[in-house]
Protein backbone atom coordinates (compact mmCIF):
# COMPACT_ATOMS: atom_id res chain seq x y z
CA UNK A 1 27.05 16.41 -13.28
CA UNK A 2 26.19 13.04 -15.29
CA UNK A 3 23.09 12.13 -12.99
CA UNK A 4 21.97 16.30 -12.90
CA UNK A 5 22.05 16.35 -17.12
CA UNK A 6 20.06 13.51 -17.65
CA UNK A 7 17.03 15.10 -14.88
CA UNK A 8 17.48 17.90 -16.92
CA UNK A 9 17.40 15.84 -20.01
CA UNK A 10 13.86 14.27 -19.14
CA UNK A 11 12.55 16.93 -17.71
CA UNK A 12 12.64 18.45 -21.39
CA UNK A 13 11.77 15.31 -22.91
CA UNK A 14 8.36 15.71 -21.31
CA UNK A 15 7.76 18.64 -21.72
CA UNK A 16 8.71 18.65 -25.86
CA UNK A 17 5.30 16.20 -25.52
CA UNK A 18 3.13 18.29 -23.33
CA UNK A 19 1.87 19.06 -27.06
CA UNK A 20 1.39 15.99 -28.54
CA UNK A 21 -1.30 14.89 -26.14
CA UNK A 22 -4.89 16.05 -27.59
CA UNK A 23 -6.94 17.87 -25.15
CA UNK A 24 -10.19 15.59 -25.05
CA UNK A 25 -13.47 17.61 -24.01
CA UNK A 26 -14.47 15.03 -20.69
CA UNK A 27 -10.57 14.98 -19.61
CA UNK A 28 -10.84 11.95 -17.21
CA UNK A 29 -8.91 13.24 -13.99
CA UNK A 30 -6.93 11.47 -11.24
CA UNK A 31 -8.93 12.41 -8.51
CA UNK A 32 -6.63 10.73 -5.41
CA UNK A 33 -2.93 12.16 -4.62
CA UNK A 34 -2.26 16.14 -4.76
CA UNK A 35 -5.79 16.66 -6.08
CA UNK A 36 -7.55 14.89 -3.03
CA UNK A 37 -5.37 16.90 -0.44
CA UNK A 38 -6.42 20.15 -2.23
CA UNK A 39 -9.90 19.59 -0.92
CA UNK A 40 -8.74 17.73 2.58
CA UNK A 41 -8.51 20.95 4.51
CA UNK A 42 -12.20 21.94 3.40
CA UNK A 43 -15.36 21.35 5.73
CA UNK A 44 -17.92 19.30 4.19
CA UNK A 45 -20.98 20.78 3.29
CA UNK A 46 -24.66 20.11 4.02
CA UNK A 47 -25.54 19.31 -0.12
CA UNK A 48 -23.14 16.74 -1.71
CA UNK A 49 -22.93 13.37 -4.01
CA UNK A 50 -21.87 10.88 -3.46
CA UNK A 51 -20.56 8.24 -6.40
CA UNK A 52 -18.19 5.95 -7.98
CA UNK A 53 -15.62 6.58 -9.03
CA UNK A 54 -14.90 5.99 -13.03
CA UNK A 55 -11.91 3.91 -13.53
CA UNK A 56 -9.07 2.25 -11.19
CA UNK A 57 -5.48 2.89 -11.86
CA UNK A 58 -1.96 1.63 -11.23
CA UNK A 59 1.28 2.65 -12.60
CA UNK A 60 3.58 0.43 -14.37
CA UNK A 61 7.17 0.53 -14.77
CA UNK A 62 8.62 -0.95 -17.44
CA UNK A 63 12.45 -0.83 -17.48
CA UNK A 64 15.35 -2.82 -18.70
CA UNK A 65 18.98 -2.89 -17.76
CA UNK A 66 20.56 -4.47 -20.65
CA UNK A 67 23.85 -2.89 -20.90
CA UNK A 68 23.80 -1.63 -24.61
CA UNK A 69 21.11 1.60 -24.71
CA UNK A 70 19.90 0.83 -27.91
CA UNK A 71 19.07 -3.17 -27.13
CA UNK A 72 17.60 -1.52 -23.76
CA UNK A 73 15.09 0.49 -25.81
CA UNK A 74 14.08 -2.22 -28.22
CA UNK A 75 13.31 -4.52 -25.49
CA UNK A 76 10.90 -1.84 -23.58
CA UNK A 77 9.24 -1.25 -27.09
CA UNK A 78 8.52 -4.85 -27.56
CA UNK A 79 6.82 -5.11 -24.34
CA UNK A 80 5.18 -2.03 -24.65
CA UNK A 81 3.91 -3.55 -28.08
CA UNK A 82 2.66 -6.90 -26.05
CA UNK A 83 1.38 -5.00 -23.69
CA UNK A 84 -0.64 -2.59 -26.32
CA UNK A 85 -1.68 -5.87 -27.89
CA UNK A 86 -3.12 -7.57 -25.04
CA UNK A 87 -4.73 -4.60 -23.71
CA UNK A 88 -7.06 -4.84 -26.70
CA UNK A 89 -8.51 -7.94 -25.51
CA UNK A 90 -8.25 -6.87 -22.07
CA UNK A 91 -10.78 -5.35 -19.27
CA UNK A 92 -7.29 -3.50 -18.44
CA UNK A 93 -6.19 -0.44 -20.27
CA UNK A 94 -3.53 1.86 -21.16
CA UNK A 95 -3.04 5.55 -20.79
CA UNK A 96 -0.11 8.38 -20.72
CA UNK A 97 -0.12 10.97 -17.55
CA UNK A 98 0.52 14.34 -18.25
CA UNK A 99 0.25 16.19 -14.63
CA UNK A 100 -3.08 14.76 -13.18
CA UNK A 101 -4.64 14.04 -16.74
CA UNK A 102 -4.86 10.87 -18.43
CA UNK A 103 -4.31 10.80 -21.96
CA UNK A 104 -4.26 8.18 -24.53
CA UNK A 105 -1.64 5.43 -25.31
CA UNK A 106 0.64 4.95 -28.43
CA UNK A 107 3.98 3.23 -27.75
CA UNK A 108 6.07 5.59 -29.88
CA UNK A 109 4.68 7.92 -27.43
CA UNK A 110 5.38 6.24 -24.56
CA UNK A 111 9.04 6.16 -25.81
CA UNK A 112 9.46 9.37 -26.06
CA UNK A 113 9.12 9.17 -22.12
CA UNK A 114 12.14 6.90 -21.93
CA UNK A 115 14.01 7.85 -19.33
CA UNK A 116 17.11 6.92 -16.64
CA UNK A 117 16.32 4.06 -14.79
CA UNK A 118 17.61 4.65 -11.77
CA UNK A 119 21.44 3.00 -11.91
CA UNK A 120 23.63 2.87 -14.45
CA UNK A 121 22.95 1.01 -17.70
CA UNK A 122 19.54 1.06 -17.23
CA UNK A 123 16.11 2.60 -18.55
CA UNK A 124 12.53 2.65 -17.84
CA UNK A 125 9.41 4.19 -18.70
CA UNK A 126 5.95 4.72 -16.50
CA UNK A 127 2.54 3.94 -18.56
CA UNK A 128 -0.83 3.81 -16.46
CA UNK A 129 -2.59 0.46 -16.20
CA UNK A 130 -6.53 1.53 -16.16
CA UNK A 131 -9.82 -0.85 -15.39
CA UNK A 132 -12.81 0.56 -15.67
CA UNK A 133 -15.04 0.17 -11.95
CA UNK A 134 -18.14 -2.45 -12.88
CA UNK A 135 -21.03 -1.18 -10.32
CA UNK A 136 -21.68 -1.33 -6.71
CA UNK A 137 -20.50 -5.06 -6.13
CA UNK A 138 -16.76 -4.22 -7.89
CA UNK A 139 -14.11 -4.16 -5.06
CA UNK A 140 -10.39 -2.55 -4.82
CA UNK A 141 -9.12 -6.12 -4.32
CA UNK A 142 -11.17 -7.27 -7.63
CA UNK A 143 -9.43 -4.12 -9.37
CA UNK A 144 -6.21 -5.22 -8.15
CA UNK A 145 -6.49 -8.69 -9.67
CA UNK A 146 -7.19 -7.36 -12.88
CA UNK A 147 -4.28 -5.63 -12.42
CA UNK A 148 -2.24 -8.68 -11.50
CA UNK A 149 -3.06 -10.96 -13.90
CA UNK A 150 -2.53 -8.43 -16.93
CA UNK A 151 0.83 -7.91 -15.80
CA UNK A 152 1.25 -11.89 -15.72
CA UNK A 153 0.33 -12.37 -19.16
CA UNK A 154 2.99 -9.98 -21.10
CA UNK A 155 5.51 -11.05 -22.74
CA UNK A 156 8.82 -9.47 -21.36
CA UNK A 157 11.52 -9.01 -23.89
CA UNK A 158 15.19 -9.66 -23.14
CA UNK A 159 15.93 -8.45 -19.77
CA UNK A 160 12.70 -5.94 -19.53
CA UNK A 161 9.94 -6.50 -17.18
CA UNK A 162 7.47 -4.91 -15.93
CA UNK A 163 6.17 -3.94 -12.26
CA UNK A 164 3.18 -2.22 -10.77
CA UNK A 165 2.69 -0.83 -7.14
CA UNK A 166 -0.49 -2.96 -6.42
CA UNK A 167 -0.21 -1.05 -2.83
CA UNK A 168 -1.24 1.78 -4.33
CA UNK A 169 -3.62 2.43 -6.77
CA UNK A 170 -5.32 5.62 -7.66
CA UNK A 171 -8.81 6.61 -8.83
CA UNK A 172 -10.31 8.94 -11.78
CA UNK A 173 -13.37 9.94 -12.72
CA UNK A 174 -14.46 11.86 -16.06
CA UNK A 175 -16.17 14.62 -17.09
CA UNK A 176 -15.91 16.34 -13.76
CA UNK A 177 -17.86 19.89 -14.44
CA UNK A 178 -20.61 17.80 -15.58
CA UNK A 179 -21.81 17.20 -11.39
CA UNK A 180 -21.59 21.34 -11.33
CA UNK A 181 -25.36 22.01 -12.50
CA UNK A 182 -27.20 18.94 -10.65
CA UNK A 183 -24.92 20.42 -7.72
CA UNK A 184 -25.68 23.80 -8.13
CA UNK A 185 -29.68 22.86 -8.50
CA UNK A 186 -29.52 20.98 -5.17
CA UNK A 187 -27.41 23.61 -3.56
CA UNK A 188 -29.93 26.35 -4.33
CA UNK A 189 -33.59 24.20 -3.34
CA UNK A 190 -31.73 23.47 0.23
CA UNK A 191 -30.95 27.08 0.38
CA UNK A 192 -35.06 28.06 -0.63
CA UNK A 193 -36.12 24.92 1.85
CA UNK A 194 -34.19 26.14 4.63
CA UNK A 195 -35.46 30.09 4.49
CA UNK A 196 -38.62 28.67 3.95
CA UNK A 197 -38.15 26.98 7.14
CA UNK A 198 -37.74 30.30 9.18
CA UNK A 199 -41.20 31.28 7.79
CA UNK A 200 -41.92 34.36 5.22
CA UNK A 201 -39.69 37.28 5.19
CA UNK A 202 -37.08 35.29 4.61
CA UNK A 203 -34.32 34.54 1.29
CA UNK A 204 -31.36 32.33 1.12
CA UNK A 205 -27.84 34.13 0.17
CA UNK A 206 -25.67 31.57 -0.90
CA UNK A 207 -22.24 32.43 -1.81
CA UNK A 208 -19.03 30.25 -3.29
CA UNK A 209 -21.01 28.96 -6.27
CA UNK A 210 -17.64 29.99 -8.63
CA UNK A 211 -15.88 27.43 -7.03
CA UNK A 212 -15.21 24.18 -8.65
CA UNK A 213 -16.28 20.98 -8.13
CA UNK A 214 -14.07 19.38 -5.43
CA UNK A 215 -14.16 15.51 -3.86
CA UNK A 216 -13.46 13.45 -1.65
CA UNK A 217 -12.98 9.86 -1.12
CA UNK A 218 -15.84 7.77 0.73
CA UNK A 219 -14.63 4.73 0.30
CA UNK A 220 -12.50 2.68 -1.33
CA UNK A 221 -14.40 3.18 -4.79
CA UNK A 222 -16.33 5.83 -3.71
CA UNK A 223 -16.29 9.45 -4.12
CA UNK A 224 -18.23 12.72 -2.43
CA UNK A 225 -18.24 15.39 -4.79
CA UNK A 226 -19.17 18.34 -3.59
CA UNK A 227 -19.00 22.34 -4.16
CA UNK A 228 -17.51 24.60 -1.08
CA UNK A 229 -20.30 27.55 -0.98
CA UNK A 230 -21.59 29.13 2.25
CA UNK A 231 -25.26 29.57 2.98
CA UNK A 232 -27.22 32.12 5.02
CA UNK A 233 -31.16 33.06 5.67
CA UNK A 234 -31.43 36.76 5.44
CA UNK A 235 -34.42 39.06 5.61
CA UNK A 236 -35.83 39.96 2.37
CA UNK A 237 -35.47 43.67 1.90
């Protein structure tokens, strides 16, 4: 009953801050995980882009199992504060998640997502470590040693520290409906090349346009974005 009230307990704890997150116009997205299997099952089409992807993540636990809850919680705030501090002088970043949606830091935000740690006399909360991808010649394994030595320069309060999954790092990319119109446009000149192809008489029907922009990954920085329509030649009427 104990370990069922406090799930219950966080699960309303995030969810009393689904509000308090502002909903920023180009919502930069987590693009690997649940999202990418969405679009596994689909067949690739003939038009698609291919690019990088916007930003690198890992998440971060920080956690503390000093035995006295309130000494527990101002240990995780001071090293969320050093790591707030040294993010600002830092190619690594700091967001909240809220589903697949990053939003932006604030650590008396990021308290409000205290939660159990996972045994007793313990808490923890997760923040997302972010570094922005620097062109064609950046690398996962650069990405994750940004990563690594960010982690190695905060501060850890008390008994609080702080670990990342460097096995497993996620991309984003913002802004994702703005590939939908130079997608659309190059979905809809292969469809007039190809009836043009079959000679006059002919018209491209293309169908599927509604659907939203979907990707996949290419690479290890790389992402195919992509829209799943259908295309057929037909006689023009």
């Amino acid at each position: 009953m104990f370990m069922r009230g406090l799930l219950i307990a966080a699960a309303l704890t995030v969810a009393s801050i689904g509000g308090a997150f502002a909903q920023d116009e180009a919502e930069e997205i987590i693009v690997t995980g649940a999202r990418l299997e969405r679009y596994e099952s689909l067949v690739l089409p003939a038009v698609t882009m291919t690019r990088r992807a916007d930003a690198v993540l890992a998440s971060a636990t920080i956690w503390s199992d000093s035995r006295d809850l309130q000494l527990r919680s101002r240990e995780i705030r001071a090293t969320l504060e050093d790591m707030a501090r040294r993010a600002r002088a830092s190619d690594v970043t700091i967001s909240l998640q809220q589903d697949d949606v990053l939003r932006p830091f604030t650590v008396d935000l990021a308290m409000r997502l205290l939660t159990y740690g996972g045994r007793a006399d313990s808490s923890q909360v997760v923040v997302q470590l972010r570094t922005a991808t620097r062109g064609s010649s950046d690398t996962l394994d650069a990405a994750r040693g940004r990563f690594n030595q960010f982690v190695e320069s905060i501060a850890e309060n008390g008994r609080a520290s702080v670990d990342f999954d460097e096995d497993e790092l996620q991309l984003t990319v913002i802004d994702l409906p703005q590939y939908r119109a130079p997608l659309m446009q190059a979905i809809v000149a292969d469809g007039r090349s190809v009836a043009a192809s079959m000679g006059e008489g002919f018209r491209p029907e293309i169908a599927g346009l509604e659907s939203p922009v979907a990707f996949r990954r290419s690479g290890d920085l790389d992402l195919t974005l992509f829209i799943n329509y259908t295309l057929r030649v037909v006689p023009v009427r």
